[in-house]
PDB file of N, CA and C in Angstrom:
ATOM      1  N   UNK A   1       0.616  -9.917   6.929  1.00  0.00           N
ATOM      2  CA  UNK A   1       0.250 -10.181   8.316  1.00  0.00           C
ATOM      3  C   UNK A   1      -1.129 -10.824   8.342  1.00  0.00           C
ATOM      4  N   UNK A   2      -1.193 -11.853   9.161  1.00  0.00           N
ATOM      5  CA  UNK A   2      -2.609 -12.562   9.418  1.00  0.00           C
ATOM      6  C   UNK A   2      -3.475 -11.914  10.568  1.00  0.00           C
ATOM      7  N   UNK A   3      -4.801 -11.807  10.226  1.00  0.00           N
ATOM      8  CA  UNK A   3      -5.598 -11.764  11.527  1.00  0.00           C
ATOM      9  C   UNK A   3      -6.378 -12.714  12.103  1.00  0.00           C
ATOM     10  N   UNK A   4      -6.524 -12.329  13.302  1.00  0.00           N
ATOM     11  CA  UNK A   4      -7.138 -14.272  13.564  1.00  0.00           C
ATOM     12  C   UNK A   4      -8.466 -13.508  14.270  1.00  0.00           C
ATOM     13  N   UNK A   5      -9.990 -13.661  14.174  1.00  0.00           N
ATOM     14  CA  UNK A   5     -10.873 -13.343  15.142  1.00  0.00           C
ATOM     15  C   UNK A   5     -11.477 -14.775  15.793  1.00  0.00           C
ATOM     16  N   UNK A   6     -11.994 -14.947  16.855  1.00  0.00           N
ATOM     17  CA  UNK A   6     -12.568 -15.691  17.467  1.00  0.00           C
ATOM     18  C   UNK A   6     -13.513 -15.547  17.961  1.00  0.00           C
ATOM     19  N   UNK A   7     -14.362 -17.051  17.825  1.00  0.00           N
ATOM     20  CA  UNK A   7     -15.764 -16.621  18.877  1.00  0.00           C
ATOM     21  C   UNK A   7     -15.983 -17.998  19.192  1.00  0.00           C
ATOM     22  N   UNK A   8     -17.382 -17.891  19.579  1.00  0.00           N
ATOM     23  CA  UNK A   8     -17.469 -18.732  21.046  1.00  0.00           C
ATOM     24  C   UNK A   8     -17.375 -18.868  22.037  1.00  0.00           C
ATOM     25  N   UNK A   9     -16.690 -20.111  23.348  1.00  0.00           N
ATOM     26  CA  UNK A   9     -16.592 -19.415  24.437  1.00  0.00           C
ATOM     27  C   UNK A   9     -17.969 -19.011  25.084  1.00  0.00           C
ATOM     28  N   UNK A  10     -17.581 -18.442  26.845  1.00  0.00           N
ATOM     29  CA  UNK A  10     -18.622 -18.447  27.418  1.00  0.00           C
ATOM     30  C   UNK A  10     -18.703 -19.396  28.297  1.00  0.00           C
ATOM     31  N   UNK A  11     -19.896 -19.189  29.418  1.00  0.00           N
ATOM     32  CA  UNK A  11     -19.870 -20.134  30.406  1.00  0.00           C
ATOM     33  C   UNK A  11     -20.740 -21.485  30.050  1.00  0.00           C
ATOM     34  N   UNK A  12     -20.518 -22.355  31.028  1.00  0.00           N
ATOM     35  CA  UNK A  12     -21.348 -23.957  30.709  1.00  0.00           C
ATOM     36  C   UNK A  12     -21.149 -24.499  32.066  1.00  0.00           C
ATOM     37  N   UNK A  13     -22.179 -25.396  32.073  1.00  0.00           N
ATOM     38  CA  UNK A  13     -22.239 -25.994  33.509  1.00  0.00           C
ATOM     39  C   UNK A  13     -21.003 -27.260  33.401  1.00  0.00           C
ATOM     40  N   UNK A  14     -20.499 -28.010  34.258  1.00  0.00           N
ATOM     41  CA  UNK A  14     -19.942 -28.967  34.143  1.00  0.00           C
ATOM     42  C   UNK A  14     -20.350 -29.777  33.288  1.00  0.00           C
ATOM     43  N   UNK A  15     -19.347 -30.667  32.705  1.00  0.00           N
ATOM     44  CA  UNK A  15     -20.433 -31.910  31.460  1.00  0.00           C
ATOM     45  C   UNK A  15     -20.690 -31.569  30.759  1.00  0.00           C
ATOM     46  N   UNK A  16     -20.784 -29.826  30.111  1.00  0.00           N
ATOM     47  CA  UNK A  16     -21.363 -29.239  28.866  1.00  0.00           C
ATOM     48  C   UNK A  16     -20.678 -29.362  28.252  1.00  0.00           C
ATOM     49  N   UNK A  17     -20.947 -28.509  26.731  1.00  0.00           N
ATOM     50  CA  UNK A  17     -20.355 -28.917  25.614  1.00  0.00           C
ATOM     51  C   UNK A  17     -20.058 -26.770  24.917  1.00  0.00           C
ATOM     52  N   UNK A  18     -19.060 -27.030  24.700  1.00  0.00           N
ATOM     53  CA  UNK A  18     -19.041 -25.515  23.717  1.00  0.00           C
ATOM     54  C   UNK A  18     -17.907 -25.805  22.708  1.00  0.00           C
ATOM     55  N   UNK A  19     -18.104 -24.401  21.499  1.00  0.00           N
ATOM     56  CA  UNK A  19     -17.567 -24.645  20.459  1.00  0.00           C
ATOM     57  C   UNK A  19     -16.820 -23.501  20.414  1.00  0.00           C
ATOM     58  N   UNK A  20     -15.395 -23.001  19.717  1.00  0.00           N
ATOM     59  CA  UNK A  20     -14.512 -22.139  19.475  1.00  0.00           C
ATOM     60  C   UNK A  20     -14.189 -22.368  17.911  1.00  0.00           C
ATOM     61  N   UNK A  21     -14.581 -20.868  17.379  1.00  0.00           N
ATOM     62  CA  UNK A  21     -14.056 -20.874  16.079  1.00  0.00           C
ATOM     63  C   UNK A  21     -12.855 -19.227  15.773  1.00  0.00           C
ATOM     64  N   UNK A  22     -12.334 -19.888  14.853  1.00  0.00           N
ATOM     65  CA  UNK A  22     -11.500 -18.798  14.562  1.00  0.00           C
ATOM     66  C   UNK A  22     -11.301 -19.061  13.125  1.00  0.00           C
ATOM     67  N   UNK A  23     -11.546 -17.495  12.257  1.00  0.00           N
ATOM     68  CA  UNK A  23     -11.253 -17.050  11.235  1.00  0.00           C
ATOM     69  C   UNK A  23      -9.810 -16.168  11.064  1.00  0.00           C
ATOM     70  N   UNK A  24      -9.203 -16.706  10.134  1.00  0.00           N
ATOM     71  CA  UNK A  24      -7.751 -15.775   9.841  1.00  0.00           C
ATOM     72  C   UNK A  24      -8.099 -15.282   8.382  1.00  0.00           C
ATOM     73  N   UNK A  25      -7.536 -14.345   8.719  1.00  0.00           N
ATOM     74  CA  UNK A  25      -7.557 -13.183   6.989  1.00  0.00           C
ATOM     75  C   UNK A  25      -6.582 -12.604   7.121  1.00  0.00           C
ATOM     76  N   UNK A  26      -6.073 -12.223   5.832  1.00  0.00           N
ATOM     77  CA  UNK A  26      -4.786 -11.216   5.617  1.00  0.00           C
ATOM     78  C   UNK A  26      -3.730 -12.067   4.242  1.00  0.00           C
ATOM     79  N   UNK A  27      -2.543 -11.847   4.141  1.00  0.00           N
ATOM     80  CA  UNK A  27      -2.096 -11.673   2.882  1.00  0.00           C
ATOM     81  C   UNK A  27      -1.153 -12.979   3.458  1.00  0.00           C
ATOM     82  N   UNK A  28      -0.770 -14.265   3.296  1.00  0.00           N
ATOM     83  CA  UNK A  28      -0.093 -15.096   3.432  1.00  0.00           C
ATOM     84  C   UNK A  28       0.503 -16.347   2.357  1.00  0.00           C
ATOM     85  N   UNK A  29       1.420 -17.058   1.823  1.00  0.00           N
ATOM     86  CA  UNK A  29       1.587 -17.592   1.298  1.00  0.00           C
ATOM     87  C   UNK A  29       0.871 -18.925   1.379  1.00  0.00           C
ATOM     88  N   UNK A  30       1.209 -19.381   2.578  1.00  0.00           N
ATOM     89  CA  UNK A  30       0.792 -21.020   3.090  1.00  0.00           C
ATOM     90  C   UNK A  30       0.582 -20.928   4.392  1.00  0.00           C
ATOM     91  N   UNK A  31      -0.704 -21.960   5.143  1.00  0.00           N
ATOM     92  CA  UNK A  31      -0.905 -21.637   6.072  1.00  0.00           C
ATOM     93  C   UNK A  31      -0.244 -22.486   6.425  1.00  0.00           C
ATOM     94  N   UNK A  32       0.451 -22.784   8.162  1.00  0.00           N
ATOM     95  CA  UNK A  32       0.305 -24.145   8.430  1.00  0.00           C
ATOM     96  C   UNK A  32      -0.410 -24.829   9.608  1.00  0.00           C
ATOM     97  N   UNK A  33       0.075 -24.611  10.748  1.00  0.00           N
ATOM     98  CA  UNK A  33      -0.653 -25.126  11.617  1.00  0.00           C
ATOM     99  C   UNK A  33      -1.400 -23.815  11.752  1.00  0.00           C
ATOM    100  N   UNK A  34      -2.624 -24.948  12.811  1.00  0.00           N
ATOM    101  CA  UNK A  34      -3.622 -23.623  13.024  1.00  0.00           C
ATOM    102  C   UNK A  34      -4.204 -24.405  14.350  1.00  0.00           C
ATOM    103  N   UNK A  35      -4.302 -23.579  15.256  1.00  0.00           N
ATOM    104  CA  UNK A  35      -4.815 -24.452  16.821  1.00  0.00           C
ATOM    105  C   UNK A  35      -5.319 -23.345  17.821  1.00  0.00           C
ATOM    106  N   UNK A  36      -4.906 -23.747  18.879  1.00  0.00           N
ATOM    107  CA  UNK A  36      -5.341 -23.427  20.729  1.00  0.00           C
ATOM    108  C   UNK A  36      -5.314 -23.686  21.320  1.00  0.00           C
ATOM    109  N   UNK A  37      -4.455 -22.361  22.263  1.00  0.00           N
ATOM    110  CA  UNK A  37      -3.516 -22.693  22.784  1.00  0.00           C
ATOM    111  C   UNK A  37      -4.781 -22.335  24.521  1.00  0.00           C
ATOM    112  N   UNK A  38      -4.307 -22.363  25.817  1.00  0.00           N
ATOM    113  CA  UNK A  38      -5.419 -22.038  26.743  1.00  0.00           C
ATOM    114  C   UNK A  38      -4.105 -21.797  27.647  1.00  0.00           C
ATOM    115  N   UNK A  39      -4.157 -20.341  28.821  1.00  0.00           N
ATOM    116  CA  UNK A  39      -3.451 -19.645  29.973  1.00  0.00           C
ATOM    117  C   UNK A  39      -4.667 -19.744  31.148  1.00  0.00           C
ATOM    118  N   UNK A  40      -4.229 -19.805  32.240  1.00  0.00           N
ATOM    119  CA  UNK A  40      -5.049 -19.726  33.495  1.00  0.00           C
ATOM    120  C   UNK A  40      -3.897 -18.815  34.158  1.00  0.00           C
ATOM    121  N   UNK A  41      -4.643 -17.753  34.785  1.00  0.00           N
ATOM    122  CA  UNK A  41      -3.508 -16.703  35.411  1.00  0.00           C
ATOM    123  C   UNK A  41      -2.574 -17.302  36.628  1.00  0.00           C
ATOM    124  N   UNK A  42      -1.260 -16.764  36.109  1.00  0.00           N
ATOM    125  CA  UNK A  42      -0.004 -17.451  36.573  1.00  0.00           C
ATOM    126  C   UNK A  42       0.114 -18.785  36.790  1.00  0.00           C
ATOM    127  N   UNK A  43      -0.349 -19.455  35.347  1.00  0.00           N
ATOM    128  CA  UNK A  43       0.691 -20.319  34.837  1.00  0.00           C
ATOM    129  C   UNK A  43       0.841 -20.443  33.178  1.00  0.00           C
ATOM    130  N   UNK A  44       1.729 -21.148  32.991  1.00  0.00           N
ATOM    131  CA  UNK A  44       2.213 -20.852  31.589  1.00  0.00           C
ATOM    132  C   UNK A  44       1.054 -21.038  30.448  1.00  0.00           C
ATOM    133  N   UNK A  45       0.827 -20.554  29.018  1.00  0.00           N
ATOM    134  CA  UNK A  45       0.019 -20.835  28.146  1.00  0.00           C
ATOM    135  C   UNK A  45       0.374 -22.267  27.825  1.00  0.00           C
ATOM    136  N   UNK A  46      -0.829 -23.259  27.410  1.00  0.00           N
ATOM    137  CA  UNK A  46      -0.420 -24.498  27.305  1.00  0.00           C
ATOM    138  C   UNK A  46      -1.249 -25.142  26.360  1.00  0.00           C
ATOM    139  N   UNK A  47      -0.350 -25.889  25.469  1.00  0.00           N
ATOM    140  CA  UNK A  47      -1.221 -26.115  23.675  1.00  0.00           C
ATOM    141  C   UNK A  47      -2.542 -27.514  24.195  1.00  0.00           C
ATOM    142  N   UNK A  48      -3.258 -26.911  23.572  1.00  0.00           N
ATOM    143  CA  UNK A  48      -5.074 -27.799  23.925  1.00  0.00           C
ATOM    144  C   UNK A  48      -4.992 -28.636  22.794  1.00  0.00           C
ATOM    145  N   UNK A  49      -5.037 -28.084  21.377  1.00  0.00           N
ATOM    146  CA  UNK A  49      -5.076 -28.978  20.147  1.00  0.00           C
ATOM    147  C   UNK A  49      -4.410 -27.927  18.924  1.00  0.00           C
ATOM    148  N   UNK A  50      -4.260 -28.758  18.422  1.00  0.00           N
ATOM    149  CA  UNK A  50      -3.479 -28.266  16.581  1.00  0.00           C
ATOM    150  C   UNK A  50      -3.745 -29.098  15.477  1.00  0.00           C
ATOM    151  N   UNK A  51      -3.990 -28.242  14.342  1.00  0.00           N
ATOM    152  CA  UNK A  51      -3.999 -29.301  13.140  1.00  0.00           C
ATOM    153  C   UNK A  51      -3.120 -28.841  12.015  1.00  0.00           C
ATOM    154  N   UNK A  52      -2.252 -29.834  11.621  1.00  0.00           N
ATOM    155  CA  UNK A  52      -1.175 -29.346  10.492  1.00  0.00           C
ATOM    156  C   UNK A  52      -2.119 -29.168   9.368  1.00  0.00           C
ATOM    157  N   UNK A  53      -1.338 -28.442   7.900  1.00  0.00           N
ATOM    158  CA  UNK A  53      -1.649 -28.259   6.733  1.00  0.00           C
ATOM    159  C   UNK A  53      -2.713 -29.647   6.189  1.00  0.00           C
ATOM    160  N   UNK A  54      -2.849 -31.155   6.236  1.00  0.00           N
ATOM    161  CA  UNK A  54      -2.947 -32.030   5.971  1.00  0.00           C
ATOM    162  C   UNK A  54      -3.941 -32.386   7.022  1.00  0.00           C
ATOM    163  N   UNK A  55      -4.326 -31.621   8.036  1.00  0.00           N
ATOM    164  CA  UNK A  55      -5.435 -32.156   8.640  1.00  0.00           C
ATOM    165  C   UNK A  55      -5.245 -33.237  10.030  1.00  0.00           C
ATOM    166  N   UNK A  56      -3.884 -33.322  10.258  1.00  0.00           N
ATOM    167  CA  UNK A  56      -3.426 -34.334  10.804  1.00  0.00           C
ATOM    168  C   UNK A  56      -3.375 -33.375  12.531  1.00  0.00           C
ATOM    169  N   UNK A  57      -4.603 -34.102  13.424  1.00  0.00           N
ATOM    170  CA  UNK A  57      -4.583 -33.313  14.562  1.00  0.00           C
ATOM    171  C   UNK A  57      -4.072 -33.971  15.744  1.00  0.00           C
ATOM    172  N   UNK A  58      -3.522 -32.760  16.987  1.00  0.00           N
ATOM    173  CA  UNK A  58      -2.928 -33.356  17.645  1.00  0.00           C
ATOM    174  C   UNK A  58      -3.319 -32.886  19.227  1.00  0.00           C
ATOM    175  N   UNK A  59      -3.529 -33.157  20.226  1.00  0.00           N
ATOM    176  CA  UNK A  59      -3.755 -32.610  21.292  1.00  0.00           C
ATOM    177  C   UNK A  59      -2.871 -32.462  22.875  1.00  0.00           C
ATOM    178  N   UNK A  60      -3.134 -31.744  23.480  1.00  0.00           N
ATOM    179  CA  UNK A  60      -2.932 -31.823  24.773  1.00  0.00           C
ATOM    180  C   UNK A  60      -3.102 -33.246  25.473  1.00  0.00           C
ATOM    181  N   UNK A  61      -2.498 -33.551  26.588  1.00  0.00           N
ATOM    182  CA  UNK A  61      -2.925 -34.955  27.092  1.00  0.00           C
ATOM    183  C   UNK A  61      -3.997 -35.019  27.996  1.00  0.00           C
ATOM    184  N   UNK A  62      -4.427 -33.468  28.550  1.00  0.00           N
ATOM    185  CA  UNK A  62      -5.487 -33.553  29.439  1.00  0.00           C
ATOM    186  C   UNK A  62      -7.040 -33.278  28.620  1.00  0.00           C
ATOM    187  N   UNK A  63      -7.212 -32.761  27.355  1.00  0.00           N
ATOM    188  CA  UNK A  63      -8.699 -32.772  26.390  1.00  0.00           C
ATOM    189  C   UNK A  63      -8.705 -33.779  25.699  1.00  0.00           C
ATOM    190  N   UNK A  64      -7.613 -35.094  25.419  1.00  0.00           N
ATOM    191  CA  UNK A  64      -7.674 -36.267  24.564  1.00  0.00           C
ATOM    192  C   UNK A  64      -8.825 -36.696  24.661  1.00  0.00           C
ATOM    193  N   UNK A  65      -9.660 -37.255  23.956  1.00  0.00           N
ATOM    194  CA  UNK A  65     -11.162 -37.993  23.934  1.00  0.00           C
ATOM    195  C   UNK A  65     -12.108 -37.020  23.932  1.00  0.00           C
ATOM    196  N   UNK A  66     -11.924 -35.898  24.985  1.00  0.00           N
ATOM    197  CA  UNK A  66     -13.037 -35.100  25.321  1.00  0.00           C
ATOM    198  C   UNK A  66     -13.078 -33.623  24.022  1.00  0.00           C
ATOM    199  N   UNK A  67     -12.440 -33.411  23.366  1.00  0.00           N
ATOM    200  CA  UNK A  67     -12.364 -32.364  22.827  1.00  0.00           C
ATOM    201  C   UNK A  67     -11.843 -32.753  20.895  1.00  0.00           C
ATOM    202  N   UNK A  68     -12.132 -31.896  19.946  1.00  0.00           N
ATOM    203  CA  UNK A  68     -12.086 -32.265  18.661  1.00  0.00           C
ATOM    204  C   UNK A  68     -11.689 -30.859  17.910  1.00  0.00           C
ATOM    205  N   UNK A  69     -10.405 -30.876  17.560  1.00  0.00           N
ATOM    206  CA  UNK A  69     -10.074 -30.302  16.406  1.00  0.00           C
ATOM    207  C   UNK A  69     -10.601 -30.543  14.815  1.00  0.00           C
ATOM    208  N   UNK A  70     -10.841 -29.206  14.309  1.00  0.00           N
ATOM    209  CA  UNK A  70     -11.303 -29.863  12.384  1.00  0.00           C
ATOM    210  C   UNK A  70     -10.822 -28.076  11.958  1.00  0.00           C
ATOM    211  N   UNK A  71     -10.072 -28.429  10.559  1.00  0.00           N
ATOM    212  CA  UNK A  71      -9.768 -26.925   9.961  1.00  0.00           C
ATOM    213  C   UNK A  71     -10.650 -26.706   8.558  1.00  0.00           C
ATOM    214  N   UNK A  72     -10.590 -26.491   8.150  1.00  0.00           N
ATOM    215  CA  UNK A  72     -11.060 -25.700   6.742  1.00  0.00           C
ATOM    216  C   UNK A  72     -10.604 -25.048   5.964  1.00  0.00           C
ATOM    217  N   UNK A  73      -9.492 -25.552   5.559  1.00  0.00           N
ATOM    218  CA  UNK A  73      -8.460 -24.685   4.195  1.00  0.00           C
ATOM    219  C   UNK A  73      -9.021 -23.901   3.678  1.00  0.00           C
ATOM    220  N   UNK A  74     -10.086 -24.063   3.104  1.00  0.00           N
ATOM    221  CA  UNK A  74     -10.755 -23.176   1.938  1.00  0.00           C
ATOM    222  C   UNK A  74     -11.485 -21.734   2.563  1.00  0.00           C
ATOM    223  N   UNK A  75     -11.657 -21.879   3.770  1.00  0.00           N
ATOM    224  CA  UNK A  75     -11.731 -20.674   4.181  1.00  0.00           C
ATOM    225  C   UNK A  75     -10.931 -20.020   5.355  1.00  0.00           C
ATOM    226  N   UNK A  76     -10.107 -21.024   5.711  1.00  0.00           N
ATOM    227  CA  UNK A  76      -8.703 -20.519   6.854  1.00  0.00           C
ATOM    228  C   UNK A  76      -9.495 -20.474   7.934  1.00  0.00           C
ATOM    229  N   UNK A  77     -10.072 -21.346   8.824  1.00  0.00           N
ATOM    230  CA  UNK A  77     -10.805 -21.372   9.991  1.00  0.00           C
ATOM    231  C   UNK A  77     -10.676 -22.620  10.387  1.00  0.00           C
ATOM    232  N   UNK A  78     -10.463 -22.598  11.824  1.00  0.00           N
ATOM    233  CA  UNK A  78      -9.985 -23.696  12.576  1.00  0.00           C
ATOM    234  C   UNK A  78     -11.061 -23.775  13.554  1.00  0.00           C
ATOM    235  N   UNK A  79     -11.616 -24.959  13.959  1.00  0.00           N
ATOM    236  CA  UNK A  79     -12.683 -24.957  15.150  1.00  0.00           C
ATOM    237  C   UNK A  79     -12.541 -26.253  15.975  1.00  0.00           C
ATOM    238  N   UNK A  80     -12.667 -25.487  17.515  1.00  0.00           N
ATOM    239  CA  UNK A  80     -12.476 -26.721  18.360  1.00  0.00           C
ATOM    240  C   UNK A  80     -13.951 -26.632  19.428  1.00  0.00           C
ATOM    241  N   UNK A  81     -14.283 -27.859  19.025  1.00  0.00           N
ATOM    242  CA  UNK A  81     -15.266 -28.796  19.534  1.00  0.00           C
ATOM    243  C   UNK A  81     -14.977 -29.157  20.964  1.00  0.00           C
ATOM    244  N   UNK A  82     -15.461 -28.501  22.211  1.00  0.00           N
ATOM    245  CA  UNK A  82     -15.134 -29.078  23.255  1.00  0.00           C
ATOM    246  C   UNK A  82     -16.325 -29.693  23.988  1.00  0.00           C
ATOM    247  N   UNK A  83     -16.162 -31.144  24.529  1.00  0.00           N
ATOM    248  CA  UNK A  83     -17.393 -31.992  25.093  1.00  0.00           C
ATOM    249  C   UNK A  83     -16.862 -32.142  26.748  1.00  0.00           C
ATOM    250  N   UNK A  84     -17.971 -32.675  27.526  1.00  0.00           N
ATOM    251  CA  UNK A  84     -17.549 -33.127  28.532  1.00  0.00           C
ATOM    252  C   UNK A  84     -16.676 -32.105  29.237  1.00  0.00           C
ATOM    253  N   UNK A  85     -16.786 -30.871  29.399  1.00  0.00           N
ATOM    254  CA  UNK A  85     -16.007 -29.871  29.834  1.00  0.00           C
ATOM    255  C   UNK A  85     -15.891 -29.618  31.596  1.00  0.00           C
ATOM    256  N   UNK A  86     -14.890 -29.867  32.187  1.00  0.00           N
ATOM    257  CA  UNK A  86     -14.573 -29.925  33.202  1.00  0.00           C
ATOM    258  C   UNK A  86     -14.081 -28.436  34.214  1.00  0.00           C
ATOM    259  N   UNK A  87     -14.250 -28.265  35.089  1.00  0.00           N
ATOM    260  CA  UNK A  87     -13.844 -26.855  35.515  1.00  0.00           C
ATOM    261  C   UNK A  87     -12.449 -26.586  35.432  1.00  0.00           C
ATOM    262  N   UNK A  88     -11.674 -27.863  35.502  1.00  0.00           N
ATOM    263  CA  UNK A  88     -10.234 -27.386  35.078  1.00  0.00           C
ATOM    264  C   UNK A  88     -10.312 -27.003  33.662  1.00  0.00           C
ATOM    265  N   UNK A  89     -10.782 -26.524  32.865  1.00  0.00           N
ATOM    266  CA  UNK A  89     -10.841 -26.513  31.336  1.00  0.00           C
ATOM    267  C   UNK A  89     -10.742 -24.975  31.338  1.00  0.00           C
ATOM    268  N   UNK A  90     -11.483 -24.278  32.648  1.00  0.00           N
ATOM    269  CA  UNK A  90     -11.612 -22.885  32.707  1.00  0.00           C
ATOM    270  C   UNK A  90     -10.196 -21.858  32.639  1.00  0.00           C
ATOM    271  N   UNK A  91     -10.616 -21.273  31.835  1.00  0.00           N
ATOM    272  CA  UNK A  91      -9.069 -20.453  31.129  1.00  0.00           C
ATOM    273  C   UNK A  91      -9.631 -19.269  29.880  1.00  0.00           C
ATOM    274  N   UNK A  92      -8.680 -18.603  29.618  1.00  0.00           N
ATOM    275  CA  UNK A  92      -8.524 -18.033  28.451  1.00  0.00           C
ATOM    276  C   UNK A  92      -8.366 -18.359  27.074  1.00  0.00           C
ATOM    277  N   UNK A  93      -8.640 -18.725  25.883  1.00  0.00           N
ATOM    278  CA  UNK A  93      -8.270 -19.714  24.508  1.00  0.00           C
ATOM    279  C   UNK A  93      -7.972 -18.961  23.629  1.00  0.00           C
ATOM    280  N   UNK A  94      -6.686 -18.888  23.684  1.00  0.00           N
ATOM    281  CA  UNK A  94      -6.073 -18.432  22.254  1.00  0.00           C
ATOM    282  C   UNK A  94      -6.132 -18.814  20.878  1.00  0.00           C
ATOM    283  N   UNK A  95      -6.554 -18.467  20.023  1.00  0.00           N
ATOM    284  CA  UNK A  95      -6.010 -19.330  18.714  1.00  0.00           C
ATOM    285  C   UNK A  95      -5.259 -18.912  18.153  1.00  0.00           C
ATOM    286  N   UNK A  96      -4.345 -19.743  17.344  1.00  0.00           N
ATOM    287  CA  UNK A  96      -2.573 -19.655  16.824  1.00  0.00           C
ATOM    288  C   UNK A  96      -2.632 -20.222  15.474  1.00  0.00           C
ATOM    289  N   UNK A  97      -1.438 -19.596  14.709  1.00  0.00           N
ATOM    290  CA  UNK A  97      -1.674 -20.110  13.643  1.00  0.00           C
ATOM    291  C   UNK A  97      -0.185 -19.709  13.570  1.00  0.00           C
ATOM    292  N   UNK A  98       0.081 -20.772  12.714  1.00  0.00           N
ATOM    293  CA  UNK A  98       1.466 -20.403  11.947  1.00  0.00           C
ATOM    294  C   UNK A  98       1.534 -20.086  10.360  1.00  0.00           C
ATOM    295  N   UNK A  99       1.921 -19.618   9.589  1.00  0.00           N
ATOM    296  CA  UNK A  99       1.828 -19.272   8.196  1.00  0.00           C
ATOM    297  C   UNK A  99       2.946 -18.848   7.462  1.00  0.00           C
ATOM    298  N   UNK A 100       3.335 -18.778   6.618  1.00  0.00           N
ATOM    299  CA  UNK A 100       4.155 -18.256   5.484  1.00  0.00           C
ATOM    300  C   UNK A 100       3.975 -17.619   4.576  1.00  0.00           C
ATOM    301  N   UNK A 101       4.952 -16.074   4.623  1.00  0.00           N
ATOM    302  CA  UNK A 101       5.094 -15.364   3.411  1.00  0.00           C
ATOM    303  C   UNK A 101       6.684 -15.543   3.338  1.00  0.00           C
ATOM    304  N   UNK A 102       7.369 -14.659   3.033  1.00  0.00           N
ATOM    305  CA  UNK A 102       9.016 -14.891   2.898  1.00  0.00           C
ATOM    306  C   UNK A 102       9.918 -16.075   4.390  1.00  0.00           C
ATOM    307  N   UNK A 103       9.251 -16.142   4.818  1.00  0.00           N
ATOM    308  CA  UNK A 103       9.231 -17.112   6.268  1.00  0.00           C
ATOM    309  C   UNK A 103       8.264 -17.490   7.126  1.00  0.00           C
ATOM    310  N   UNK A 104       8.218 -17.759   7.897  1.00  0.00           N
ATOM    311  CA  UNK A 104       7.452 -18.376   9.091  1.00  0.00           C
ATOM    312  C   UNK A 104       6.938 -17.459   9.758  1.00  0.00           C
ATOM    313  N   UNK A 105       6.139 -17.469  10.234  1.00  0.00           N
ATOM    314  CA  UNK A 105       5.122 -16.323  11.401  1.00  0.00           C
ATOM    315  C   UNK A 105       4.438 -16.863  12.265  1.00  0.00           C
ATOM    316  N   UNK A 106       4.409 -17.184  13.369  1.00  0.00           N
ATOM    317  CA  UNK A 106       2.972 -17.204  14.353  1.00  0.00           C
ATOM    318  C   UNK A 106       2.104 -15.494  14.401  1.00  0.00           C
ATOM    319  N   UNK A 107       0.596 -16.289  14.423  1.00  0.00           N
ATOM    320  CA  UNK A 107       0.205 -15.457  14.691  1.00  0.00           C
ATOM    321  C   UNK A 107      -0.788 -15.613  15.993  1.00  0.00           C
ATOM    322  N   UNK A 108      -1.356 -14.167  16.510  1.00  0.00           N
ATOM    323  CA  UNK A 108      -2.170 -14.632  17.870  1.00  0.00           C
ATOM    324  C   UNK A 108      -3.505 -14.398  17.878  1.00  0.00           C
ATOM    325  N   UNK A 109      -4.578 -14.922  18.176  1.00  0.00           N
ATOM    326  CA  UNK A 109      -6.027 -14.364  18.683  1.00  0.00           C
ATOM    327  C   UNK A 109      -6.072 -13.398  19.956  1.00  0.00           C
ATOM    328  N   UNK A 110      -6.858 -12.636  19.821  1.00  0.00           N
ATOM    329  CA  UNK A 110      -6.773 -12.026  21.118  1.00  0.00           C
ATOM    330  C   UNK A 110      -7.444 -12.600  22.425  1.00  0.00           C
ATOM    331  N   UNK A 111      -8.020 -13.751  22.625  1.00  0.00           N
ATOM    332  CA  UNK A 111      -8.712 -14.736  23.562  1.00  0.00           C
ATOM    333  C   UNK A 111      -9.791 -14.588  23.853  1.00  0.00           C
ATOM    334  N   UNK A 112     -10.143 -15.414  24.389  1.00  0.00           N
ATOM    335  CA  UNK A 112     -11.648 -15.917  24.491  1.00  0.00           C
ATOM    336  C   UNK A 112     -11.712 -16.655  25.641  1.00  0.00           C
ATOM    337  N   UNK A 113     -12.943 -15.899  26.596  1.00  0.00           N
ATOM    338  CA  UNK A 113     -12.845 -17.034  27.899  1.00  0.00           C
ATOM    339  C   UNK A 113     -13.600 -18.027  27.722  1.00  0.00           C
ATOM    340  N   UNK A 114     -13.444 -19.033  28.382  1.00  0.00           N
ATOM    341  CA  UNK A 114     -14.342 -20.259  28.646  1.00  0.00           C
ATOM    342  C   UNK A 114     -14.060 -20.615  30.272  1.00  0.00           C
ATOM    343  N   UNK A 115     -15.406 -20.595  30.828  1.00  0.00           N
ATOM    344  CA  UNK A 115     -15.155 -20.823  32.023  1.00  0.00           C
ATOM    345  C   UNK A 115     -16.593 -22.060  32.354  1.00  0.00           C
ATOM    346  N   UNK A 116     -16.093 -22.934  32.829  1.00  0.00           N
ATOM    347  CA  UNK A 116     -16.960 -24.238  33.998  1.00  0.00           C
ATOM    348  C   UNK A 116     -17.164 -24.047  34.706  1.00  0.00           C
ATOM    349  N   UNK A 117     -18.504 -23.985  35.131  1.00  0.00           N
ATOM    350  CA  UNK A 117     -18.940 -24.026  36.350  1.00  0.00           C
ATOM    351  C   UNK A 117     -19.173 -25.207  37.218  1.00  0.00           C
ATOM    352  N   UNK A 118     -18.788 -25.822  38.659  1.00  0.00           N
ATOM    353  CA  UNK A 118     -18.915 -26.889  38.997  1.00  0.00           C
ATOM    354  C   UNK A 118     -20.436 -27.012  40.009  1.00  0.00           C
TER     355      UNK A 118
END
């Protein structure tokens, strides 16, 4: 089983800039994706950015330009770079990871707020 902790997060004025990191530990074969995901109460959780095994990242259509995925194999930590942060950005941030021991697993962060102030 993987654990994922997170930090970062926190408030920022409009236009600011904050950073989200997450460390996973625990006993796994292969990692693969590793991302974050963001919920605003009552509506659905909705993927922000991801980066496969290979580094190859992918995003949401509303943080494109403004926001930056980068992972770190060597120590299983994924961090997202958010710029230009808008009050719609304000939410909860999960980080996710998928991994392999005898199969496939997601795993979850327990979240992290980030909230904009306008």
């Amino acid at each position: 089983q993987v654990q994922l902790v997170e930090s970062g997060g926190g408030s920022v004025q409009s236009g600011g800039s904050l950073r989200l990191s997450c460390a996973a530990s625990g006993r796994f074969f292969k990692m693969y994706d590793m991302g974050w995901n963001r919920q605003v109460p009552g509506k659905e959780r909705e993927l922000v950015a991801g980066t496969t095994n290979d580094g190859t990242a992918y995003y949401g259509d509303s943080v494109k330009g403004r926001f930056t995925i980068s992972r770190d194999n060597a120590k299983d930590t994924v961090t997202l770079q958010m710029n230009s942060l808008e009050p719609e950005d304000t939410a909860v941030y999960y980080c996710k990871v998928r991994y392999f021991t005898t199969r496939g697993y997601d795993s979850w962060g327990q979240g992290t707020q980030v909230t904009v102030l306008s």
